[in-house]
PDB file of N, CA and C in Angstrom:
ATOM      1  N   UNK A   1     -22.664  19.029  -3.150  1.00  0.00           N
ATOM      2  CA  UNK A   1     -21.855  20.222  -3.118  1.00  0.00           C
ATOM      3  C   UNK A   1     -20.862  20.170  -4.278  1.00  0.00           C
ATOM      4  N   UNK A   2     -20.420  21.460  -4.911  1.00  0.00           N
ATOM      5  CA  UNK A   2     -20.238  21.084  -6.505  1.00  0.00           C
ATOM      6  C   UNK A   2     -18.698  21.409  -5.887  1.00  0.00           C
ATOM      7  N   UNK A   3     -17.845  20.750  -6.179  1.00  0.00           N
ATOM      8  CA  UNK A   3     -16.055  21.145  -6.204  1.00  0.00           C
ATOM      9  C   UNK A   3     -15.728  22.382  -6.417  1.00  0.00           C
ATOM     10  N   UNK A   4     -14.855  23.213  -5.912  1.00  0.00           N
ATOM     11  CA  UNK A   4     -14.445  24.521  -6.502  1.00  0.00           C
ATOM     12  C   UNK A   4     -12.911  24.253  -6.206  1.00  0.00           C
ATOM     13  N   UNK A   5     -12.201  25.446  -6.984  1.00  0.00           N
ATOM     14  CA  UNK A   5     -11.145  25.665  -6.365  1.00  0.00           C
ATOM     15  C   UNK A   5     -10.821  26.927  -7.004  1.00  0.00           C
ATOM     16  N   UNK A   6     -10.029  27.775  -5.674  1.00  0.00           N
ATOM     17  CA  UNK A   6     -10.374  29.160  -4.952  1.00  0.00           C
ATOM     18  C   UNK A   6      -9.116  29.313  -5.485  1.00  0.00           C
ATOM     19  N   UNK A   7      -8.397  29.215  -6.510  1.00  0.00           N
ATOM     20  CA  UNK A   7      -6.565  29.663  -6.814  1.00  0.00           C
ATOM     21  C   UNK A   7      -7.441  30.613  -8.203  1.00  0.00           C
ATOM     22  N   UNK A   8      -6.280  30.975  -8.539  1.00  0.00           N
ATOM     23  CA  UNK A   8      -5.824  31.418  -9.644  1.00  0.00           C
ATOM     24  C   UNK A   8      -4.807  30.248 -10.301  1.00  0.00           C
ATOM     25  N   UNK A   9      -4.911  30.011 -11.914  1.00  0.00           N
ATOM     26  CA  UNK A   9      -4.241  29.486 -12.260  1.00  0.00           C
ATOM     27  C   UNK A   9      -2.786  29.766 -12.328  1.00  0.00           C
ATOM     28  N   UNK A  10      -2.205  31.120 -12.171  1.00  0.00           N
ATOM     29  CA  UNK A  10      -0.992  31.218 -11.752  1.00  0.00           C
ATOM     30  C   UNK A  10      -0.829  30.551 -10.564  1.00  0.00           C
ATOM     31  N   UNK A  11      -1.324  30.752  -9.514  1.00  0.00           N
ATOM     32  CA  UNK A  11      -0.937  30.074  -8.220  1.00  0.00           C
ATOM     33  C   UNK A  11      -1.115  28.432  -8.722  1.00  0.00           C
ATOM     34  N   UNK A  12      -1.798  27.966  -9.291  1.00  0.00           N
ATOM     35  CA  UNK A  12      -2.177  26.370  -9.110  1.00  0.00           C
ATOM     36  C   UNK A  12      -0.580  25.901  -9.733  1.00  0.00           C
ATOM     37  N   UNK A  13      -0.358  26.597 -10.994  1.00  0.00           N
ATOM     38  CA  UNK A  13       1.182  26.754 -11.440  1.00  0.00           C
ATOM     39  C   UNK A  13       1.919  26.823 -11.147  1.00  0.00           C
ATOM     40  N   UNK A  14       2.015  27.667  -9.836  1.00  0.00           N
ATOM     41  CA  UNK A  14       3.314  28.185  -9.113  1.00  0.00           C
ATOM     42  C   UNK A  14       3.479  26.476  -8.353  1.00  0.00           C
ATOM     43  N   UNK A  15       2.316  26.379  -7.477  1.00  0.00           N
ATOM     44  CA  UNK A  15       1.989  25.460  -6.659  1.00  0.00           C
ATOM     45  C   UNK A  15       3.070  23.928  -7.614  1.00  0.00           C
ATOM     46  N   UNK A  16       2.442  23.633  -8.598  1.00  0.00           N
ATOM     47  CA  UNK A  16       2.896  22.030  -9.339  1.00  0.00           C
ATOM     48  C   UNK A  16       4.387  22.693  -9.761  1.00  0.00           C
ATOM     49  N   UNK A  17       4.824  24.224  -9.916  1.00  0.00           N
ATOM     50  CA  UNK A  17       6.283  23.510  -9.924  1.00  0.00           C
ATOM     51  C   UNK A  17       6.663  23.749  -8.882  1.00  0.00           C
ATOM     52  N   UNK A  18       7.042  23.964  -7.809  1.00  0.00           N
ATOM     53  CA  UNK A  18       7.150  23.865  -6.577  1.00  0.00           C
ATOM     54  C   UNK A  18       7.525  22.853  -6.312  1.00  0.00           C
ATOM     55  N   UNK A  19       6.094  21.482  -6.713  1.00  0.00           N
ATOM     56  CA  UNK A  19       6.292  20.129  -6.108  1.00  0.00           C
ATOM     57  C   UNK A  19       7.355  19.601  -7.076  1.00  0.00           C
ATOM     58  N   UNK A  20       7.516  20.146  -8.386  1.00  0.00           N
ATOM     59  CA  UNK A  20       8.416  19.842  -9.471  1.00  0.00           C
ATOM     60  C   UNK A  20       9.847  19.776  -9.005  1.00  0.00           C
ATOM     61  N   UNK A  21       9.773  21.053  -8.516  1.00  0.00           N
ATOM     62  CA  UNK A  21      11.542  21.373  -7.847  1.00  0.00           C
ATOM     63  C   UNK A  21      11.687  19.959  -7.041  1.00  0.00           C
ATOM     64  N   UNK A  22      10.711  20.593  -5.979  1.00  0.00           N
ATOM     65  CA  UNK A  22      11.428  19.482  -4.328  1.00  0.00           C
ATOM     66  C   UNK A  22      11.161  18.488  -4.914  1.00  0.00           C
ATOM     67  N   UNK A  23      11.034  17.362  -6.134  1.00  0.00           N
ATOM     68  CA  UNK A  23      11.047  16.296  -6.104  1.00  0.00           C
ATOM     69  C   UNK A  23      12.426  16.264  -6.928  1.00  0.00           C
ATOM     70  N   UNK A  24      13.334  17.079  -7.292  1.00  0.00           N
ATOM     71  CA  UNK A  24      14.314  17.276  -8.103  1.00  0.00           C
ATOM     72  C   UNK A  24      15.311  17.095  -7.206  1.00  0.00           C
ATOM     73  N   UNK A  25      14.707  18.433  -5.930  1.00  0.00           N
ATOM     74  CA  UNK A  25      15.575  18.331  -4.555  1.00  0.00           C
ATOM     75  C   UNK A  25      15.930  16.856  -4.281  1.00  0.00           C
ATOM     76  N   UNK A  26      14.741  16.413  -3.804  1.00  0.00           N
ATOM     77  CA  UNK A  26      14.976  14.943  -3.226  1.00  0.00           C
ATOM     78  C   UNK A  26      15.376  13.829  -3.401  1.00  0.00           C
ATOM     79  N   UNK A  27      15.139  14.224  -4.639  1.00  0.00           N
ATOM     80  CA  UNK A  27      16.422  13.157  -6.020  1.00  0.00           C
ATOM     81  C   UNK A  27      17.632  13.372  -5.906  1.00  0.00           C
ATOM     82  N   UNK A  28      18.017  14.364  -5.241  1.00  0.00           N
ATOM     83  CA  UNK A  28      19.489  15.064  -5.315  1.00  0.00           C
ATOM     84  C   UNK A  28      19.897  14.211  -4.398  1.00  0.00           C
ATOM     85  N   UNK A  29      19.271  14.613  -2.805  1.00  0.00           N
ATOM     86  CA  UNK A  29      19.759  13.925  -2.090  1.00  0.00           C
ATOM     87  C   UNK A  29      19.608  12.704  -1.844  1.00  0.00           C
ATOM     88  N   UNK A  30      18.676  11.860  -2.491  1.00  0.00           N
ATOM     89  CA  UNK A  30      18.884  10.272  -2.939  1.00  0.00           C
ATOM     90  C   UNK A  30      19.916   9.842  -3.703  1.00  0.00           C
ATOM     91  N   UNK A  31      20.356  10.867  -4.385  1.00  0.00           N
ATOM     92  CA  UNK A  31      21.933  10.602  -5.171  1.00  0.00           C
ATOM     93  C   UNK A  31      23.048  10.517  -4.382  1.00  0.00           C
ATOM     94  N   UNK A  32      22.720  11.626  -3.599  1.00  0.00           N
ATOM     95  CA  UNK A  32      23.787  11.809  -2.495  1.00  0.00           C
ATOM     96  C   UNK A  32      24.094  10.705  -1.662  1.00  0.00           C
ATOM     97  N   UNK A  33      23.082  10.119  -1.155  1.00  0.00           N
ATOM     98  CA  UNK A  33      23.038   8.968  -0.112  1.00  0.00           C
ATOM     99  C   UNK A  33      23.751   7.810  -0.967  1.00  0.00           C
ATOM    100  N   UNK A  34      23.122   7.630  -1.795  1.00  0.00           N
ATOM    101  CA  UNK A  34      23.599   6.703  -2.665  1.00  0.00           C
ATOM    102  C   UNK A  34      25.132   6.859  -2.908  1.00  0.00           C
ATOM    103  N   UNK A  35      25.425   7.814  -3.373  1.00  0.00           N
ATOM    104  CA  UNK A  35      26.777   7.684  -4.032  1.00  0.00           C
ATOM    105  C   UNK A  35      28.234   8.074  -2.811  1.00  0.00           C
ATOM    106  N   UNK A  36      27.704   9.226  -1.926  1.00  0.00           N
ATOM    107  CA  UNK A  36      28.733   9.622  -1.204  1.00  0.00           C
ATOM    108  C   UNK A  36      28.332   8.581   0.071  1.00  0.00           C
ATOM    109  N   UNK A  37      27.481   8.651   0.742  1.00  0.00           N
ATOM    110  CA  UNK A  37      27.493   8.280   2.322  1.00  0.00           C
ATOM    111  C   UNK A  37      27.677   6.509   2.092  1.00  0.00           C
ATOM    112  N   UNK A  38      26.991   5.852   0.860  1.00  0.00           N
ATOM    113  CA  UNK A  38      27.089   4.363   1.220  1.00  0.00           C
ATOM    114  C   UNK A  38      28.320   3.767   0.939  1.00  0.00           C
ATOM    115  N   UNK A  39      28.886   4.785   0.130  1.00  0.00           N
ATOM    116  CA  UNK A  39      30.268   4.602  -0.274  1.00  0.00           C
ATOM    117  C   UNK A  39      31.396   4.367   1.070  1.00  0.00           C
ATOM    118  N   UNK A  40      30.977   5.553   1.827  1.00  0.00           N
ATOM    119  CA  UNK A  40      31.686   5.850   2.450  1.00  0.00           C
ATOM    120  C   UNK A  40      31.370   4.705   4.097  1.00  0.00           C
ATOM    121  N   UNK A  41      30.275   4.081   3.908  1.00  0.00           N
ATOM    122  CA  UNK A  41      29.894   2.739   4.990  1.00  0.00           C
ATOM    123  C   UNK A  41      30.998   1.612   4.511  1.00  0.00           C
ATOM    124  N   UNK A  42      30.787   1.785   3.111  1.00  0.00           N
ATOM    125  CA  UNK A  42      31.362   0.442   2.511  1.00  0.00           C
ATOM    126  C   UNK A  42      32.802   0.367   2.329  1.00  0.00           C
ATOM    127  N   UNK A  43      33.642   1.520   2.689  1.00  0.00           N
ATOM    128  CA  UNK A  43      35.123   1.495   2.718  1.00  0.00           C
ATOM    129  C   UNK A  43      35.434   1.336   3.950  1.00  0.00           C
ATOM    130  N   UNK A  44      34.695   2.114   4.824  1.00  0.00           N
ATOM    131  CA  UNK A  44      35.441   2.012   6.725  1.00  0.00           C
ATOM    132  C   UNK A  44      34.574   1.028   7.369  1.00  0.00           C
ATOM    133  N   UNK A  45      33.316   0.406   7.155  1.00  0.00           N
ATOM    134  CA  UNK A  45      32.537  -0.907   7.985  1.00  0.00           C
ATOM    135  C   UNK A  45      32.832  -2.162   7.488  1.00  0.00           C
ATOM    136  N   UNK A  46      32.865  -2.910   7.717  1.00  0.00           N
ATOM    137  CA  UNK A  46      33.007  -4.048   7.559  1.00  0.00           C
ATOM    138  C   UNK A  46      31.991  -5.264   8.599  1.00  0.00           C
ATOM    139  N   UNK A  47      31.422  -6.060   8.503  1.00  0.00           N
ATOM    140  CA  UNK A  47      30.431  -7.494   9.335  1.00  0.00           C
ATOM    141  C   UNK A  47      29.520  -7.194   8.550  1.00  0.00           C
ATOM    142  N   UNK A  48      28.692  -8.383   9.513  1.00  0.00           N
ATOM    143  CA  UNK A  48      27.366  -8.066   9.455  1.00  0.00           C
ATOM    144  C   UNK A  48      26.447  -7.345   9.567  1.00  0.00           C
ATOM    145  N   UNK A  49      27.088  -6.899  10.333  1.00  0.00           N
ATOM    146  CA  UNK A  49      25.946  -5.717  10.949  1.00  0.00           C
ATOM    147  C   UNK A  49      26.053  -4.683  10.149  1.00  0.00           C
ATOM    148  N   UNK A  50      26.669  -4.122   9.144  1.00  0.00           N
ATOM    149  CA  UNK A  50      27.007  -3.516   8.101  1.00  0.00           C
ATOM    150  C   UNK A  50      26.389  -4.010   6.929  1.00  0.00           C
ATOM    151  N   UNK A  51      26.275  -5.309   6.790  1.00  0.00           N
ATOM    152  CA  UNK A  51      25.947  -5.620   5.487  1.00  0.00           C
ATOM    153  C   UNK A  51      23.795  -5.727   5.652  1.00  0.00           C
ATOM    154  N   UNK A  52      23.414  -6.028   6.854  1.00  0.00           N
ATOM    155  CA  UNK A  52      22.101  -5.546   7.486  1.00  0.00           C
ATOM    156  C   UNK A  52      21.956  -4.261   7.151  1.00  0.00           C
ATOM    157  N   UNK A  53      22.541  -3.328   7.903  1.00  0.00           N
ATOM    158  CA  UNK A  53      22.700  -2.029   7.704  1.00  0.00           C
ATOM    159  C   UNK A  53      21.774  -1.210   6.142  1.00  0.00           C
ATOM    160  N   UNK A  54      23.180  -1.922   5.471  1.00  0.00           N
ATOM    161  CA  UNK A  54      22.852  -1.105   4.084  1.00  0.00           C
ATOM    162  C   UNK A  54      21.757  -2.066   3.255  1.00  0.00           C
ATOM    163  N   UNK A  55      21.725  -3.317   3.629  1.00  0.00           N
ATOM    164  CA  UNK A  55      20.691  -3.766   2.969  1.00  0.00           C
ATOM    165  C   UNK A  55      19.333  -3.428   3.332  1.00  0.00           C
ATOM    166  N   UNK A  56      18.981  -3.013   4.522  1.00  0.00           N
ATOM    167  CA  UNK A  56      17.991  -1.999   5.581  1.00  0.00           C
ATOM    168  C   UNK A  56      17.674  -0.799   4.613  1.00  0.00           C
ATOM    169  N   UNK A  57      18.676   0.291   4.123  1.00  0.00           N
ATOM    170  CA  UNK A  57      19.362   1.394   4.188  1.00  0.00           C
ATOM    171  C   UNK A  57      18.435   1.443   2.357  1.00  0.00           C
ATOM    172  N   UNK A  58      19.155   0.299   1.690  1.00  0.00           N
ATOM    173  CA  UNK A  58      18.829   0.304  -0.035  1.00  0.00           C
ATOM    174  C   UNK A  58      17.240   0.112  -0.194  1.00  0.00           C
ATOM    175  N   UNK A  59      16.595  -1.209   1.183  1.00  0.00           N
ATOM    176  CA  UNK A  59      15.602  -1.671   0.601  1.00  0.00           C
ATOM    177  C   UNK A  59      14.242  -0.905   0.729  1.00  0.00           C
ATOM    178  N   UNK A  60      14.593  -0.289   2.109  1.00  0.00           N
ATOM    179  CA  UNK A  60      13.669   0.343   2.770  1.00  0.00           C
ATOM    180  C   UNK A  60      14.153   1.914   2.517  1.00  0.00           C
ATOM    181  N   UNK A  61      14.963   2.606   2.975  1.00  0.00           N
ATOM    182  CA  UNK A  61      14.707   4.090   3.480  1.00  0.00           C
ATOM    183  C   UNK A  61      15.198   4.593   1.818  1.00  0.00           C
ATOM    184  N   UNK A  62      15.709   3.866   1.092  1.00  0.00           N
ATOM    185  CA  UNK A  62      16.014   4.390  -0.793  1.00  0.00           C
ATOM    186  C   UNK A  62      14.435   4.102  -1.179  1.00  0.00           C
ATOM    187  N   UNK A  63      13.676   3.305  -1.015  1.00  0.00           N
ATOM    188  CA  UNK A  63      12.691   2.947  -1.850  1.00  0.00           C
ATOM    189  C   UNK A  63      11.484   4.024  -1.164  1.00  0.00           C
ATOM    190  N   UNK A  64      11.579   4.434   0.083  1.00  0.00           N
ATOM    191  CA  UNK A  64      10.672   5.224   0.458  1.00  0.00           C
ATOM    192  C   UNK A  64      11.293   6.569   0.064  1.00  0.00           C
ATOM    193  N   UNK A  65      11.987   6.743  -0.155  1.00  0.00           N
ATOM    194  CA  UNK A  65      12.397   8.248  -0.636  1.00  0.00           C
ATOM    195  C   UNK A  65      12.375   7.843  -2.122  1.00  0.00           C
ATOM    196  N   UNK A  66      12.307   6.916  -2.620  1.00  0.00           N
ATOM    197  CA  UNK A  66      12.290   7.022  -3.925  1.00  0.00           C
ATOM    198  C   UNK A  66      10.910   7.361  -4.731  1.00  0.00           C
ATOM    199  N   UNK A  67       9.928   6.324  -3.736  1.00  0.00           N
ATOM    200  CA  UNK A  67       8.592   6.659  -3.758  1.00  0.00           C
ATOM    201  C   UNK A  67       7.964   8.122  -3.683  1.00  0.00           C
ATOM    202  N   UNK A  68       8.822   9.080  -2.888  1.00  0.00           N
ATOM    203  CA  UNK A  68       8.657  10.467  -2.425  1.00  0.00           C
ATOM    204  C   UNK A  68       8.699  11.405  -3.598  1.00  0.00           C
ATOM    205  N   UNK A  69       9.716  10.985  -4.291  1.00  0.00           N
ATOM    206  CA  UNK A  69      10.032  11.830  -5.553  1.00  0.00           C
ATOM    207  C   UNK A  69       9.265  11.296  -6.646  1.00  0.00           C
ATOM    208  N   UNK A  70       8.480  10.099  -6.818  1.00  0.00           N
ATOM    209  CA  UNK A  70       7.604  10.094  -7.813  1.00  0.00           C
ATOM    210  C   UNK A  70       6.270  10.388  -7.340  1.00  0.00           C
ATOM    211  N   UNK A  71       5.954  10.384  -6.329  1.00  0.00           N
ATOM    212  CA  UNK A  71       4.631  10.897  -5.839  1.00  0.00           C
ATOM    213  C   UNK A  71       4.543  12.393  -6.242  1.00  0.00           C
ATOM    214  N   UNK A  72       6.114  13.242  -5.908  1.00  0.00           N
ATOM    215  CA  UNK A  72       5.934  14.455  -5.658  1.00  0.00           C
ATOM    216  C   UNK A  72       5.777  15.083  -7.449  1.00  0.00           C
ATOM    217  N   UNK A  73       6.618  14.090  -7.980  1.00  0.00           N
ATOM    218  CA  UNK A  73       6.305  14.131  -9.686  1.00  0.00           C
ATOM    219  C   UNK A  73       5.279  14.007  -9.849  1.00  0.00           C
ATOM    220  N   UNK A  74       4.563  12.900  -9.799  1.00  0.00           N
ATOM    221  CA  UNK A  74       3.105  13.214 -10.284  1.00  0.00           C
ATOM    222  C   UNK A  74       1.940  13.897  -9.768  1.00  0.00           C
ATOM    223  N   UNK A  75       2.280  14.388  -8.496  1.00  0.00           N
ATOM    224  CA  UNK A  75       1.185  15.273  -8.677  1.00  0.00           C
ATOM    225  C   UNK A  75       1.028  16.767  -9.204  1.00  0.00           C
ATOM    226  N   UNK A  76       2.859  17.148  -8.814  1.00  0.00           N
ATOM    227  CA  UNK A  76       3.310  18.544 -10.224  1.00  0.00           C
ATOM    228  C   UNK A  76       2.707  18.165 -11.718  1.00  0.00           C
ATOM    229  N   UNK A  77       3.122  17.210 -12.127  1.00  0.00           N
ATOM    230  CA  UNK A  77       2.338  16.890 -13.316  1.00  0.00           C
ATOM    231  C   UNK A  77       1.228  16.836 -13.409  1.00  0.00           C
ATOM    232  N   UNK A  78       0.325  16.002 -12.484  1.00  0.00           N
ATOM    233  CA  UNK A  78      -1.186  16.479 -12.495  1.00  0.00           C
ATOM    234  C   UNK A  78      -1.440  17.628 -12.535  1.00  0.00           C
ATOM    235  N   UNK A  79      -1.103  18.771 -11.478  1.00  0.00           N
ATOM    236  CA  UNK A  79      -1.634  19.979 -11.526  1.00  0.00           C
ATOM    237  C   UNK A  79      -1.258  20.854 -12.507  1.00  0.00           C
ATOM    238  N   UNK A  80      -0.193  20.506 -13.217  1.00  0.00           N
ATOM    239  CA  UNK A  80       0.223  21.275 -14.553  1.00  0.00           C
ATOM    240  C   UNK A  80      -0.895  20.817 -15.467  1.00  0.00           C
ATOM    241  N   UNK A  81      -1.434  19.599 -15.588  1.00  0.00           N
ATOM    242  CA  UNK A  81      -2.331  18.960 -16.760  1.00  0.00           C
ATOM    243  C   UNK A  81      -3.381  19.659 -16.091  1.00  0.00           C
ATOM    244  N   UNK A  82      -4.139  19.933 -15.055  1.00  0.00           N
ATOM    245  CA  UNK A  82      -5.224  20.413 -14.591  1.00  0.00           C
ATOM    246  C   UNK A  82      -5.171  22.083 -15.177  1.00  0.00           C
ATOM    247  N   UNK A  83      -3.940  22.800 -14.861  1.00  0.00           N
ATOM    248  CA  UNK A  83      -3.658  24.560 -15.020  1.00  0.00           C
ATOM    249  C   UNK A  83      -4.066  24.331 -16.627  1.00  0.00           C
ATOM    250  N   UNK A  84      -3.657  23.099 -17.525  1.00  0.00           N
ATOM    251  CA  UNK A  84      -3.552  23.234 -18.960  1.00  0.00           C
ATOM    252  C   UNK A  84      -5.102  23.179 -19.331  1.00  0.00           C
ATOM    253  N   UNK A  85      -5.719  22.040 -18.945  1.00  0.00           N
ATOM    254  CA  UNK A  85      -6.909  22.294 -19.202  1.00  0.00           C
ATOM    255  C   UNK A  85      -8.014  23.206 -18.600  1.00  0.00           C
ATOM    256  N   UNK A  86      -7.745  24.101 -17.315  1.00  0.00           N
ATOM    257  CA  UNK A  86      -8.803  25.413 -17.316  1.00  0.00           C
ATOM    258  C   UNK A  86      -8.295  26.030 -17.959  1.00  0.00           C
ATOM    259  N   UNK A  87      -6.899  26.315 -18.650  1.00  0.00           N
ATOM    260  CA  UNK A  87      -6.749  27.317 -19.628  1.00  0.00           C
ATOM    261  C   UNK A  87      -7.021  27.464 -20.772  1.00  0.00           C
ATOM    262  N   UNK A  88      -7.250  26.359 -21.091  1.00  0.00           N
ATOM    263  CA  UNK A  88      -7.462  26.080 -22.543  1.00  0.00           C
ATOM    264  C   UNK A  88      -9.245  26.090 -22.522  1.00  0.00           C
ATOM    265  N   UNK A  89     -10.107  25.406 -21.245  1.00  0.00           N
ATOM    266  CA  UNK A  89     -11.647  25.840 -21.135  1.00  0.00           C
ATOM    267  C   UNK A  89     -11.890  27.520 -21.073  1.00  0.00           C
ATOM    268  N   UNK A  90     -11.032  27.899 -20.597  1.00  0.00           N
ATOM    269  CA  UNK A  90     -11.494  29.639 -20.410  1.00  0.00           C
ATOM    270  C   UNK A  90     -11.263  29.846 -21.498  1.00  0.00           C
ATOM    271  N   UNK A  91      -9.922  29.850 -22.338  1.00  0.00           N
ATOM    272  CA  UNK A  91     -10.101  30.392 -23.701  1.00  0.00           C
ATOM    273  C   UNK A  91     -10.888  30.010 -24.643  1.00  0.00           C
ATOM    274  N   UNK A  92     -11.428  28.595 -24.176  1.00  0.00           N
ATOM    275  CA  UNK A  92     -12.620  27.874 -25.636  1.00  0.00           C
ATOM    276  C   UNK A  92     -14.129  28.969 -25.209  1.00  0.00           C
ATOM    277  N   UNK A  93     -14.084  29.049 -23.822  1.00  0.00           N
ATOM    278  CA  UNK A  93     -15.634  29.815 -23.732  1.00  0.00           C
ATOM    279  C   UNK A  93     -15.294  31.295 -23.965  1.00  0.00           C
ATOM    280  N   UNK A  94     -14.061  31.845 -23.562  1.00  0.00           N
ATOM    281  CA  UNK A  94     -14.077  33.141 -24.039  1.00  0.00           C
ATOM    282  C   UNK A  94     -14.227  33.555 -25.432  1.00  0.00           C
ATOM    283  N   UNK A  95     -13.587  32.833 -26.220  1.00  0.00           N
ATOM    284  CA  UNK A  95     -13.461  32.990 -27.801  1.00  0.00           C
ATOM    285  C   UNK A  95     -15.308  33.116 -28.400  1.00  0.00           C
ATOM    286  N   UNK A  96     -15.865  31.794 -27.540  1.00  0.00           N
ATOM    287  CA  UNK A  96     -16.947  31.913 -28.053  1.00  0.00           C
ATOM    288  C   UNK A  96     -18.141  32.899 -27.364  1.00  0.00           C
ATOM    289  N   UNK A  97     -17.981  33.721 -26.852  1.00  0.00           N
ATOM    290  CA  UNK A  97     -18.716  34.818 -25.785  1.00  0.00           C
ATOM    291  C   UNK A  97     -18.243  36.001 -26.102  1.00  0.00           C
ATOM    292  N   UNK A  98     -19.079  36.848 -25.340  1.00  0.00           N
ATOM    293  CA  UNK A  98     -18.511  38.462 -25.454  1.00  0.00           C
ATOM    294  C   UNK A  98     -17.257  38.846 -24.484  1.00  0.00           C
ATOM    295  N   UNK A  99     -17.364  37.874 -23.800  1.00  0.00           N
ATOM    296  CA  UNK A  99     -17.088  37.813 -21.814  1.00  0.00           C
ATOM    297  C   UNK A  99     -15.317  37.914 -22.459  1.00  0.00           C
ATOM    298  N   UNK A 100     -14.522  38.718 -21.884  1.00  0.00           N
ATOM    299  CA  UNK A 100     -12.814  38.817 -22.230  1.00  0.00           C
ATOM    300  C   UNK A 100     -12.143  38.926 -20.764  1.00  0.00           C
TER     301      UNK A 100
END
């Protein structure tokens, strides 16, 4: 069964920046976490159980959201490199055809 796909290259476009934004989004609020909320553990907590906490907090739930925003990057980027090259195949076969 041969692959298709049923978009329009505007939509496949619309689609990769989309994922472009929300990985911009999600960077935001990985900044956020980072800069306002751990800040704000690390002035009013104090033990162990605090220093677990954020080491929990950096190693695990930063690195999986960090992972989130490069996943969500590359596949906006893939599908932008995919929109680039059917556009550039339709215009190589149109140029050379009658077909417009």
């Amino acid at each position: 069964m041969a692959e298709k796909i049923k978009m329009q290259g505007e939509q496949l476009d619309s689609v990769a920046s989309n994922l472009l934004n929300d990985a911009k989004t999600v960077q935001t609020v990985l900044d956020n976490l980072q800069s306002k909320y751990l800040q704000i553990l690390n002035d009013n907590w104090e033990g162990n159980s605090k220093d677990k906490f954020v080491d929990d907090f950096q190693n695990n739930t930063m690195k999986l959201l960090q992972n989130c925003v490069n996943n969500l990057n590359n596949t906006g980027n893939s599908l932008k490199q995919i929109v680039e090259m059917f556009a550039e195949t339709d215009s190589s076969y149109s140029s050379k055809t009658d077909i417009k």
